[in-house]
Protein backbone atom coordinates (compact mmCIF):
# COMPACT_ATOMS: atom_id res chain seq x y z
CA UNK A 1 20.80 18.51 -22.00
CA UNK A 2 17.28 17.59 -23.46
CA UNK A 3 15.18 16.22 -20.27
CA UNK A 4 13.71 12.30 -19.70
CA UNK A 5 10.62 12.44 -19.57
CA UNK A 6 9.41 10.31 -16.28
CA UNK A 7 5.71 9.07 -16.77
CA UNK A 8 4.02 8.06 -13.09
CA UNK A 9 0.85 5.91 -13.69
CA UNK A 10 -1.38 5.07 -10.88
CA UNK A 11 -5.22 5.20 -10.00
CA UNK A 12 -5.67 3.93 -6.29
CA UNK A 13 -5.52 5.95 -2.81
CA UNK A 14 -2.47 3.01 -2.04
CA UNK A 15 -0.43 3.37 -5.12
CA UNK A 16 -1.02 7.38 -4.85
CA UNK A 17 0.18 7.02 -1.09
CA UNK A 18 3.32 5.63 -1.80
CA UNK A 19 4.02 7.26 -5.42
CA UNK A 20 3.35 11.02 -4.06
CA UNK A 21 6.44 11.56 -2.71
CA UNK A 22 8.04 10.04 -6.13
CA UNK A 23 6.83 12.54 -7.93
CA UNK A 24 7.76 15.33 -5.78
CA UNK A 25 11.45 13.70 -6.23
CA UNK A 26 10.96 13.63 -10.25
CA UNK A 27 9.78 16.79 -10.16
CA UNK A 28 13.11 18.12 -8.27
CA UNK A 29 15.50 16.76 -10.46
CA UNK A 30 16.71 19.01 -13.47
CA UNK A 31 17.25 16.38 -15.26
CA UNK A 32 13.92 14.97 -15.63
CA UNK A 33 10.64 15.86 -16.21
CA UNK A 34 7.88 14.82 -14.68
CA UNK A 35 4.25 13.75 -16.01
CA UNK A 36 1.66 12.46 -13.68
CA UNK A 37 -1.05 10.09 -14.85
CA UNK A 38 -3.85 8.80 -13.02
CA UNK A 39 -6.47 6.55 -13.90
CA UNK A 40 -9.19 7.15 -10.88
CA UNK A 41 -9.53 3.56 -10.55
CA UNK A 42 -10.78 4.33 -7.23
CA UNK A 43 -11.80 8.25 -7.72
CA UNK A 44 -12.97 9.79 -4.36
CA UNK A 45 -10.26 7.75 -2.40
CA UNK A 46 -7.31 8.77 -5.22
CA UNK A 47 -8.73 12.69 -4.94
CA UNK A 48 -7.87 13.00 -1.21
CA UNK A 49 -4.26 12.07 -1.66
CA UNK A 50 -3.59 14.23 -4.38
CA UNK A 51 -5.01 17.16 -2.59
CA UNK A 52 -2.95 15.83 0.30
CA UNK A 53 0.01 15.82 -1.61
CA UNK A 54 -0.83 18.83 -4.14
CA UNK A 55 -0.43 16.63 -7.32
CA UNK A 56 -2.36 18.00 -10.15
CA UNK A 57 -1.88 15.12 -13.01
CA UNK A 58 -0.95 16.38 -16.48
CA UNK A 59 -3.79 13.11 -17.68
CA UNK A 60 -6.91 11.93 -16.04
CA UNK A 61 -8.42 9.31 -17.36
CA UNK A 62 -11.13 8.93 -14.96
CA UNK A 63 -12.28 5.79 -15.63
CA UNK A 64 -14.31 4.62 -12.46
CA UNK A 65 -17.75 3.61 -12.65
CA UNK A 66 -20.24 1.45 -10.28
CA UNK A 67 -20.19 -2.26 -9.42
CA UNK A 68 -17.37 -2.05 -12.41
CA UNK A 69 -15.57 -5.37 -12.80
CA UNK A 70 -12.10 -6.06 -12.94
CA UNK A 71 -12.15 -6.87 -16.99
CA UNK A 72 -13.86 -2.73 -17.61
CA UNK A 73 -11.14 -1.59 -15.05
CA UNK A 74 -8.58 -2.64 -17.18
CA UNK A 75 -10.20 -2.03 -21.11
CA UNK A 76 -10.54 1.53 -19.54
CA UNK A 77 -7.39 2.08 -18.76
CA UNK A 78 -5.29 0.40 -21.86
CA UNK A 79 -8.05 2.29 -24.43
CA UNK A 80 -6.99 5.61 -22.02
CA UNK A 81 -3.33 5.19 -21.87
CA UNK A 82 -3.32 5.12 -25.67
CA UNK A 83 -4.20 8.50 -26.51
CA UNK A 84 -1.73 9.45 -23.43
CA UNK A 85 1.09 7.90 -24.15
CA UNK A 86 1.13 8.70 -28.00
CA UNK A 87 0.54 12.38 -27.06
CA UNK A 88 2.97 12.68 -24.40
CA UNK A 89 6.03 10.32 -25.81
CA UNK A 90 7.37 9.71 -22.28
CA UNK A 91 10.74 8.01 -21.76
CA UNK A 92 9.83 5.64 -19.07
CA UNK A 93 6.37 4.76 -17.76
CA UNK A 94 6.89 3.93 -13.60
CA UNK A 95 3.94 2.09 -12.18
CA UNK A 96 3.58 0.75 -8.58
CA UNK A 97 2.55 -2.64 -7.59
CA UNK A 98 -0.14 -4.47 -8.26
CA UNK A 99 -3.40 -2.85 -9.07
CA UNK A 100 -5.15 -3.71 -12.67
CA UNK A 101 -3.69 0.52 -13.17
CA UNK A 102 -0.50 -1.15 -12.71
CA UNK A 103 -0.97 -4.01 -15.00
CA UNK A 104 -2.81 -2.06 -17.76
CA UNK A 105 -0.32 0.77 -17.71
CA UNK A 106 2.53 -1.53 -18.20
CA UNK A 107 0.79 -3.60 -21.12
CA UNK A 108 -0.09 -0.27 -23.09
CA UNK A 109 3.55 1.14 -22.21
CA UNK A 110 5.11 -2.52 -23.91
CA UNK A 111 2.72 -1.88 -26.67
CA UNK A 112 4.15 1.77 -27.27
CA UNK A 113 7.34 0.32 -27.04
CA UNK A 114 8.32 2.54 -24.24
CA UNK A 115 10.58 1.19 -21.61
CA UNK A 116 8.85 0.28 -17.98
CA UNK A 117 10.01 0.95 -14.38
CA UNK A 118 8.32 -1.44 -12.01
CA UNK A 119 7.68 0.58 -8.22
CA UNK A 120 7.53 -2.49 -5.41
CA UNK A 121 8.95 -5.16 -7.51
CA UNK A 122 9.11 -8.58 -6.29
CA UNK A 123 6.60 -9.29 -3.83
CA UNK A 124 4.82 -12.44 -4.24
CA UNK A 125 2.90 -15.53 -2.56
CA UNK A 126 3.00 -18.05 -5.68
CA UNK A 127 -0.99 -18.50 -5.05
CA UNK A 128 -2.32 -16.79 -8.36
CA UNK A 129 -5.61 -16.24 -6.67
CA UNK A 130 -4.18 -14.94 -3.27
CA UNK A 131 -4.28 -12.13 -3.38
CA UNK A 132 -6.91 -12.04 -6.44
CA UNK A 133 -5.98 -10.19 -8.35
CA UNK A 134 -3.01 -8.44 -7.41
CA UNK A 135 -0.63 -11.93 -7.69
CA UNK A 136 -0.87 -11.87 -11.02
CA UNK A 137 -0.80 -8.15 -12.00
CA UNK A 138 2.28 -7.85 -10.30
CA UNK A 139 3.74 -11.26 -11.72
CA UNK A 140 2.91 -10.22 -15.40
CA UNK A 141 4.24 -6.82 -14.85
CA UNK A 142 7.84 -8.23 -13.82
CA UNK A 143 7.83 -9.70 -17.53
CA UNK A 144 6.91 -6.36 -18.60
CA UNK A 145 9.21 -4.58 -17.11
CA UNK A 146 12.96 -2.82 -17.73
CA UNK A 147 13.98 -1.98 -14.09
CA UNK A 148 12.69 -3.62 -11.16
CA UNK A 149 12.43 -1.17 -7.99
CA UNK A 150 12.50 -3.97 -5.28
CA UNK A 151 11.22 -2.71 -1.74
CA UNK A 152 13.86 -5.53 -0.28
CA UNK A 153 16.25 -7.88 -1.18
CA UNK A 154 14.05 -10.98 -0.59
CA UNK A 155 11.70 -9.47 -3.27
CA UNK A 156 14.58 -9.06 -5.34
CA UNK A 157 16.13 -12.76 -5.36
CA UNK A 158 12.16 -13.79 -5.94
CA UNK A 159 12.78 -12.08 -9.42
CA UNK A 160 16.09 -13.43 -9.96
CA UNK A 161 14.45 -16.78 -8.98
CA UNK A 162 12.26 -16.31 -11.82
CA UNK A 163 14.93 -15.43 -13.99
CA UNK A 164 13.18 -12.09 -14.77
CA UNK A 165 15.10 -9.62 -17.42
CA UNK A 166 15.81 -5.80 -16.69
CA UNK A 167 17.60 -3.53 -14.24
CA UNK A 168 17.30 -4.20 -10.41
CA UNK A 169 17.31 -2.22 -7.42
CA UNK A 170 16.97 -2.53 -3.85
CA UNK A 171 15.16 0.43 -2.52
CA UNK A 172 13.07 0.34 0.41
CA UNK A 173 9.65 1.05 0.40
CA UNK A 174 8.45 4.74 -1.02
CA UNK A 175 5.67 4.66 1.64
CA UNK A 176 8.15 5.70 4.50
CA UNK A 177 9.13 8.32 2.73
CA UNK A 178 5.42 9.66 2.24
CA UNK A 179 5.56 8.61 6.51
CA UNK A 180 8.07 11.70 7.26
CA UNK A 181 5.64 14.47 6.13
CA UNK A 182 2.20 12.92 7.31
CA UNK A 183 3.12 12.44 10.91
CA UNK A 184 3.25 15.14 13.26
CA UNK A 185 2.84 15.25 17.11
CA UNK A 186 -0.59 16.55 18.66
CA UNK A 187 -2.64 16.13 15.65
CA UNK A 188 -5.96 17.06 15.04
CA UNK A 189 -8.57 14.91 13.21
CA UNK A 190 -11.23 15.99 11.16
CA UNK A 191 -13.39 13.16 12.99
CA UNK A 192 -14.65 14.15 16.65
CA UNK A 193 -14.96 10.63 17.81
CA UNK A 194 -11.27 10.00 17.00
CA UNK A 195 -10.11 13.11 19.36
CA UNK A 196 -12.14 11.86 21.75
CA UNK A 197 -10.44 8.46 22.12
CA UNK A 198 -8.28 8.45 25.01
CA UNK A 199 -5.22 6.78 23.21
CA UNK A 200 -3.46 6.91 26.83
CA UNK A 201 -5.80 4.84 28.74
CA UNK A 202 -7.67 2.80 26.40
CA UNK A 203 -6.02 0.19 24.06
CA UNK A 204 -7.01 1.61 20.59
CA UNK A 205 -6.96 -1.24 17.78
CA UNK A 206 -6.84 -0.13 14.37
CA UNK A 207 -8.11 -2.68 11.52
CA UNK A 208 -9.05 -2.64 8.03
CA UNK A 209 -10.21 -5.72 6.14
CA UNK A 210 -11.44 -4.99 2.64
CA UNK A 211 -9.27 -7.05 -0.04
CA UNK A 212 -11.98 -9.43 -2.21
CA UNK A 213 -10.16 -13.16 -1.47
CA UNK A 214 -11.82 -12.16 2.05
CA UNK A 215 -15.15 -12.07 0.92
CA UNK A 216 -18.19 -14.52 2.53
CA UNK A 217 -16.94 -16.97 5.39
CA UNK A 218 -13.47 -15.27 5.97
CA UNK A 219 -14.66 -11.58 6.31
CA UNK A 220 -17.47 -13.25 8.96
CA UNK A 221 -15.42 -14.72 10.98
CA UNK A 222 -12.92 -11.64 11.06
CA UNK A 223 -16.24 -9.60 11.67
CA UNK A 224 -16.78 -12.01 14.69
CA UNK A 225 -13.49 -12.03 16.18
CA UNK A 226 -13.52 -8.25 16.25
CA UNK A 227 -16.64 -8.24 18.08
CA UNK A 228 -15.50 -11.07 20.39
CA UNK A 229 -12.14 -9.37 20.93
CA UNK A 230 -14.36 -5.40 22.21
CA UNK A 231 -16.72 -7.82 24.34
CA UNK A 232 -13.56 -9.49 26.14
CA UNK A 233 -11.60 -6.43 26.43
CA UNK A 234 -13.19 -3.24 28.46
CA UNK A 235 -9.92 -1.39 27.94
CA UNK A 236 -9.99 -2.08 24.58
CA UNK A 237 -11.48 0.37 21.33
CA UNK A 238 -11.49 -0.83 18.04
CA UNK A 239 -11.56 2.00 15.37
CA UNK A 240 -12.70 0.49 11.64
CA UNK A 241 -12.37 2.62 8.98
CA UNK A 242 -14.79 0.76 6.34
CA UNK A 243 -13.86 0.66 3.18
CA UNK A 244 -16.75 1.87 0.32
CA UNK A 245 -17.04 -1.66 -0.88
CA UNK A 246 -20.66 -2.13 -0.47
CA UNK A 247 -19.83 -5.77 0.36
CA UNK A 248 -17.47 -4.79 3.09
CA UNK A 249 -20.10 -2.32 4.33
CA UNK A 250 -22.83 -4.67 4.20
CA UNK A 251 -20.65 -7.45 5.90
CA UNK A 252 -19.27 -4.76 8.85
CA UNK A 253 -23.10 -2.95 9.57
CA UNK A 254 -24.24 -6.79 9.83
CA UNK A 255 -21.97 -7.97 12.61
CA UNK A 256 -20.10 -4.70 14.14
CA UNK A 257 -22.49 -1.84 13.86
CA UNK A 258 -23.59 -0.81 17.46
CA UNK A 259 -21.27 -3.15 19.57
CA UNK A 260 -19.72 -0.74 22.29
CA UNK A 261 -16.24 0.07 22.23
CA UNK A 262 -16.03 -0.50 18.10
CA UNK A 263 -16.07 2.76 15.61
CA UNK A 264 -16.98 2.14 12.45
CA UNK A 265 -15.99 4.77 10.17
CA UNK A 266 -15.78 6.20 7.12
CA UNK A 267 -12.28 5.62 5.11
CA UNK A 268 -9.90 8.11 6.62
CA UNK A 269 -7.30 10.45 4.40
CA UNK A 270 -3.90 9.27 4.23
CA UNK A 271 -2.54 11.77 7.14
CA UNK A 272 -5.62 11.17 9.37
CA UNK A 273 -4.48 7.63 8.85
CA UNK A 274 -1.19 7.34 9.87
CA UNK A 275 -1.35 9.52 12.14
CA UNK A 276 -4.66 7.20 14.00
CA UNK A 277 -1.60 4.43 13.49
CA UNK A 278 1.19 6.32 15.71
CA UNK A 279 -1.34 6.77 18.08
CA UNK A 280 -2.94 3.33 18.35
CA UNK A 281 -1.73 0.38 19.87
CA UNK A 282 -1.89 -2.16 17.42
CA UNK A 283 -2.79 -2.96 13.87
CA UNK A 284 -4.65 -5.35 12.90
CA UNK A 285 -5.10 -5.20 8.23
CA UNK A 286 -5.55 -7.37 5.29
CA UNK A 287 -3.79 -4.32 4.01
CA UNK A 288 -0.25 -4.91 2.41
CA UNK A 289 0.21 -1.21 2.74
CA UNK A 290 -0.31 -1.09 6.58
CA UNK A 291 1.79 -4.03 6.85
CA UNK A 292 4.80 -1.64 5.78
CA UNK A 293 3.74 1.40 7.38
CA UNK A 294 2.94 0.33 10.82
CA UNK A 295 6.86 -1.01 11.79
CA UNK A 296 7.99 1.98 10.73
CA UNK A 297 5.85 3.58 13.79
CA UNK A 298 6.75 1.07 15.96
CA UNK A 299 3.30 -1.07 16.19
CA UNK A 300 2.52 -4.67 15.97
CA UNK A 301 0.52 -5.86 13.19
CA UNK A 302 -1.29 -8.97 13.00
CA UNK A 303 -2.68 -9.97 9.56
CA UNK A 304 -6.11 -11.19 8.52
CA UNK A 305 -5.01 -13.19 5.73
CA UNK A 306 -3.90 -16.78 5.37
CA UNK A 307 -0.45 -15.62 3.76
CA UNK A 308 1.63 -12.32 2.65
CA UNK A 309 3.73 -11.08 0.04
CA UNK A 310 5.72 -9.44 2.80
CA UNK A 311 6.76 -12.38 4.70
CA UNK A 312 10.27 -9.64 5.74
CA UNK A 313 7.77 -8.55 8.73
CA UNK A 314 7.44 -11.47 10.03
CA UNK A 315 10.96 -12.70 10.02
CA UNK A 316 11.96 -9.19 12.00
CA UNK A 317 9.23 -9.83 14.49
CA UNK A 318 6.98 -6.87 13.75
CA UNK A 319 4.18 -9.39 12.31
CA UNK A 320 2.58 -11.82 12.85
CA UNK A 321 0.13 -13.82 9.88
CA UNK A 322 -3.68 -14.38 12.19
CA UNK A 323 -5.01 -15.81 9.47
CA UNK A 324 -9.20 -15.91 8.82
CA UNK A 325 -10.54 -17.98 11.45
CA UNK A 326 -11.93 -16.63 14.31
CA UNK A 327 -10.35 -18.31 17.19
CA UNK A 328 -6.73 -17.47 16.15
CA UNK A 329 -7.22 -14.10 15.24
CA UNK A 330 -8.84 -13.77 18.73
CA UNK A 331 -5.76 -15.78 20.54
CA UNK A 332 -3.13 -13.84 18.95
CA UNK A 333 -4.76 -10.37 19.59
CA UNK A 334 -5.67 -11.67 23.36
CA UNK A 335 -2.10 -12.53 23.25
CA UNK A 336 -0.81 -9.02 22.37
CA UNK A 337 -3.49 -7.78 24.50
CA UNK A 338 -2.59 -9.30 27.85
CA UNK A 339 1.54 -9.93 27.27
CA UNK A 340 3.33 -6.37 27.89
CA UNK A 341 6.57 -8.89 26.77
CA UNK A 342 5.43 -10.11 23.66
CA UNK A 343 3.80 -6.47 22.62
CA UNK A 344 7.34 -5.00 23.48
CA UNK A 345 9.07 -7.93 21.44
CA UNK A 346 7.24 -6.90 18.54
CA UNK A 347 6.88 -2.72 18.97
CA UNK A 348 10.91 -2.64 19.08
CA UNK A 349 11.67 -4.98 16.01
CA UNK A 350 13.33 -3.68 12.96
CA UNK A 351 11.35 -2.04 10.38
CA UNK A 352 13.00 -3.75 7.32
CA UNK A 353 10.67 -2.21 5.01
CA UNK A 354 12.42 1.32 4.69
CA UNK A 355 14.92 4.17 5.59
CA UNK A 356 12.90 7.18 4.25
CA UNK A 357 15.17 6.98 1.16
CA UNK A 358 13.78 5.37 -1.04
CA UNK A 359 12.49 7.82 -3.51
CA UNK A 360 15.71 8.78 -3.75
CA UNK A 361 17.14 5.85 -4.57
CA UNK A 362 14.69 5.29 -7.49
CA UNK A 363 15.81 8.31 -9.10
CA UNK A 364 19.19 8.00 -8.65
CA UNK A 365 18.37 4.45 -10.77
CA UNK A 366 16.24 6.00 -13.52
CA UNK A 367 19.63 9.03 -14.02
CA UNK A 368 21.71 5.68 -14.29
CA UNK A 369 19.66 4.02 -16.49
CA UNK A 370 19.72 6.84 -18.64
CA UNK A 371 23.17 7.12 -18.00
CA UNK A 372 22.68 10.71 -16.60
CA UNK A 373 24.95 9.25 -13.61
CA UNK A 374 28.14 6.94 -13.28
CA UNK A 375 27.51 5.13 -10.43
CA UNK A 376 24.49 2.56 -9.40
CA UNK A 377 22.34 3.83 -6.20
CA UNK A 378 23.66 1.85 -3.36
CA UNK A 379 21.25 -0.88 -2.66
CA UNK A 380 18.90 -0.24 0.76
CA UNK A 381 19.59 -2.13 3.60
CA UNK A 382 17.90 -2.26 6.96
């Protein structure tokens, strides 16, 4: 039996997180064959995950360059795919949520005529410029796409809502399947500081805050109620990793850099990450990623943005939406801080983001598809 031929597009550290282990499950299968594409949207934070993963991509396109807007990011990668997808003639081009890789990738795969597998389907605020731009990438890739890989079934019935065309599956979320072989118990990071913290005695915060509708007055007053929140609390640490941004930078050197108890950091790899998260005590992210992975190791997350596409975390009690204004976010973290009740009531909630199957599940949709298998994958459910 001649092979499929699986094409896996994707150019950020996020999308590589949660499409490694995808490929590894493609590349099991003797049915299909897989070809790896990446972009390098973001290049030195994609590299570390594919070493971390040991993915070597069949096609580079390596398309990053500095201060590059969002309208080269894309050119580059629809003039790229081109020549890759007319040498390679894949079967099915998967892409993962909501990057302008994503969107690109999908638009040159519909202009090749070649059939598209949307990875984390579905999610969606209905605010076009929140989050910019990743509502509408991942909007205009559900009308590109053939089969919808929804994380959950909320995302699903958003497509349905839509009235969106093409194959749907529930599937849980591929990042806590990438969880199961980047956590592991007494682990070493490369970062001194970090084995230093006493994760025991002190109550270690972990935040990120780099996505671009924060920019100006709402990453200031995040800035300030992170500074508020280490002057309040003596048992408290906050570890940053900053993104490369130079407006993040700039904005976290201004208001963070030398305030005791906060670590501000360079971006950590993907295992040094989670495994900071299973040790910490709580998350606090403008992240959509962390928003997934964090349940699944049992911490509370409270969000810096003024709404999610993942509004399943917050119905299941493992987060809570802090918004951008100082005051609240410093409330709701003095809340977590000081109520062992309400930390417990949202440790021990339900993941509903994943069973560590989900990779599975996505191939077991592409072989039925391709009607390489009889039956539909059983849709996930937490």
């Amino acid at each position: 039996m001649e092979k499929k031929r699986i094409m896996t597009v994707f150019g950020t550290r996020p999308e590589a997180i949660k499409m490694a282990p995808l490929v590894g499950a493609l590349m099991e299968h003797p049915n299909l064959e897989s070809i790896c594409c990446v972009t390098a949207q973001h290049r030195e934070m994609l590299d570390g995950v594919l070493q971390l993963f040991q993915i070597q991509p069949q096609y580079d396109l390596n398309i990053m360059a500095q201060q590059q807007s969002l309208s080269q990011i894309t050119s580059r990668c629809l003039l790229g795919m081109d020549q890759v997808l007319q040498e390679a003639k894949p079967d099915l081009v998967l892409v993962h949520g909501d990057t302008s890789t994503t969107f690109a990738g999908a638009l040159s795969a519909f202009y090749h005529k070649i059939p598209v597998g949307h990875v984390e389907a579905g999610l969606r605020t209905y605010d076009k410029y929140s989050p910019f731009p990743e509502e509408m990438n991942r909007t205009m890739v559900g009308a590109l796409a053939d089969l919808h890989f929804c994380p959950t079934a909320a995302n699903r019935d958003n497509l349905l809502r839509e009235k969106i065309a093409g194959e749907m599956f529930i599937t849980g979320n591929t990042v806590i399947d990438a969880l199961k072989t980047t956590v592991v118990p007494g682990y070493q990071f490369t970062d001194e500081r970090l084995n230093q913290l006493n994760f025991k005695e002190h109550k270690v915060i972990l935040v990120t805050c780099h996505r671009r509708e924060n920019y100006g007055l709402p990453m200031q007053q995040i800035m300030l109620a992170l500074r508020e929140i280490a002057e309040r609390f003596e048992d408290v640490q906050l570890v940053y990793p900053v993104h490369l941004s130079p407006i993040v930078r700039e904005t976290a050197m201004k208001y963070l850099d030398g305030v005791p108890r906060i670590h501000l950091i360079d971006p950590l790899p993907a295992d040094e990450m989670h495994n900071l998260m299973a040790l910490c005590y709580f998350v606090m992210t403008d992240s959509g990623g962390l928003q997934e992975e964090a349940p699944a190791l049992g911490k509370p997350v409270l969000v810096l943005r003024r709404e999610t596409e993942r509004p399943e975390a917050i119905a299941a009690g493992t987060v809570r939406l802090a918004g951008v204004e100082q005051d609240e976010i410093v409330a709701l973290a003095t809340q977590l801080l000081s109520s062992e009740a309400e930390y417990e009531r949202m440790a021990r909630a339900v993941n509903p983001y994943g069973d560590g199957r989900a990779c599975d599940r996505i191939v077991k949709g592409i072989l039925w598809h391709f009607g390489l298998c009889t039956e539909k994958p059983l849709d996930f459910v937490p």
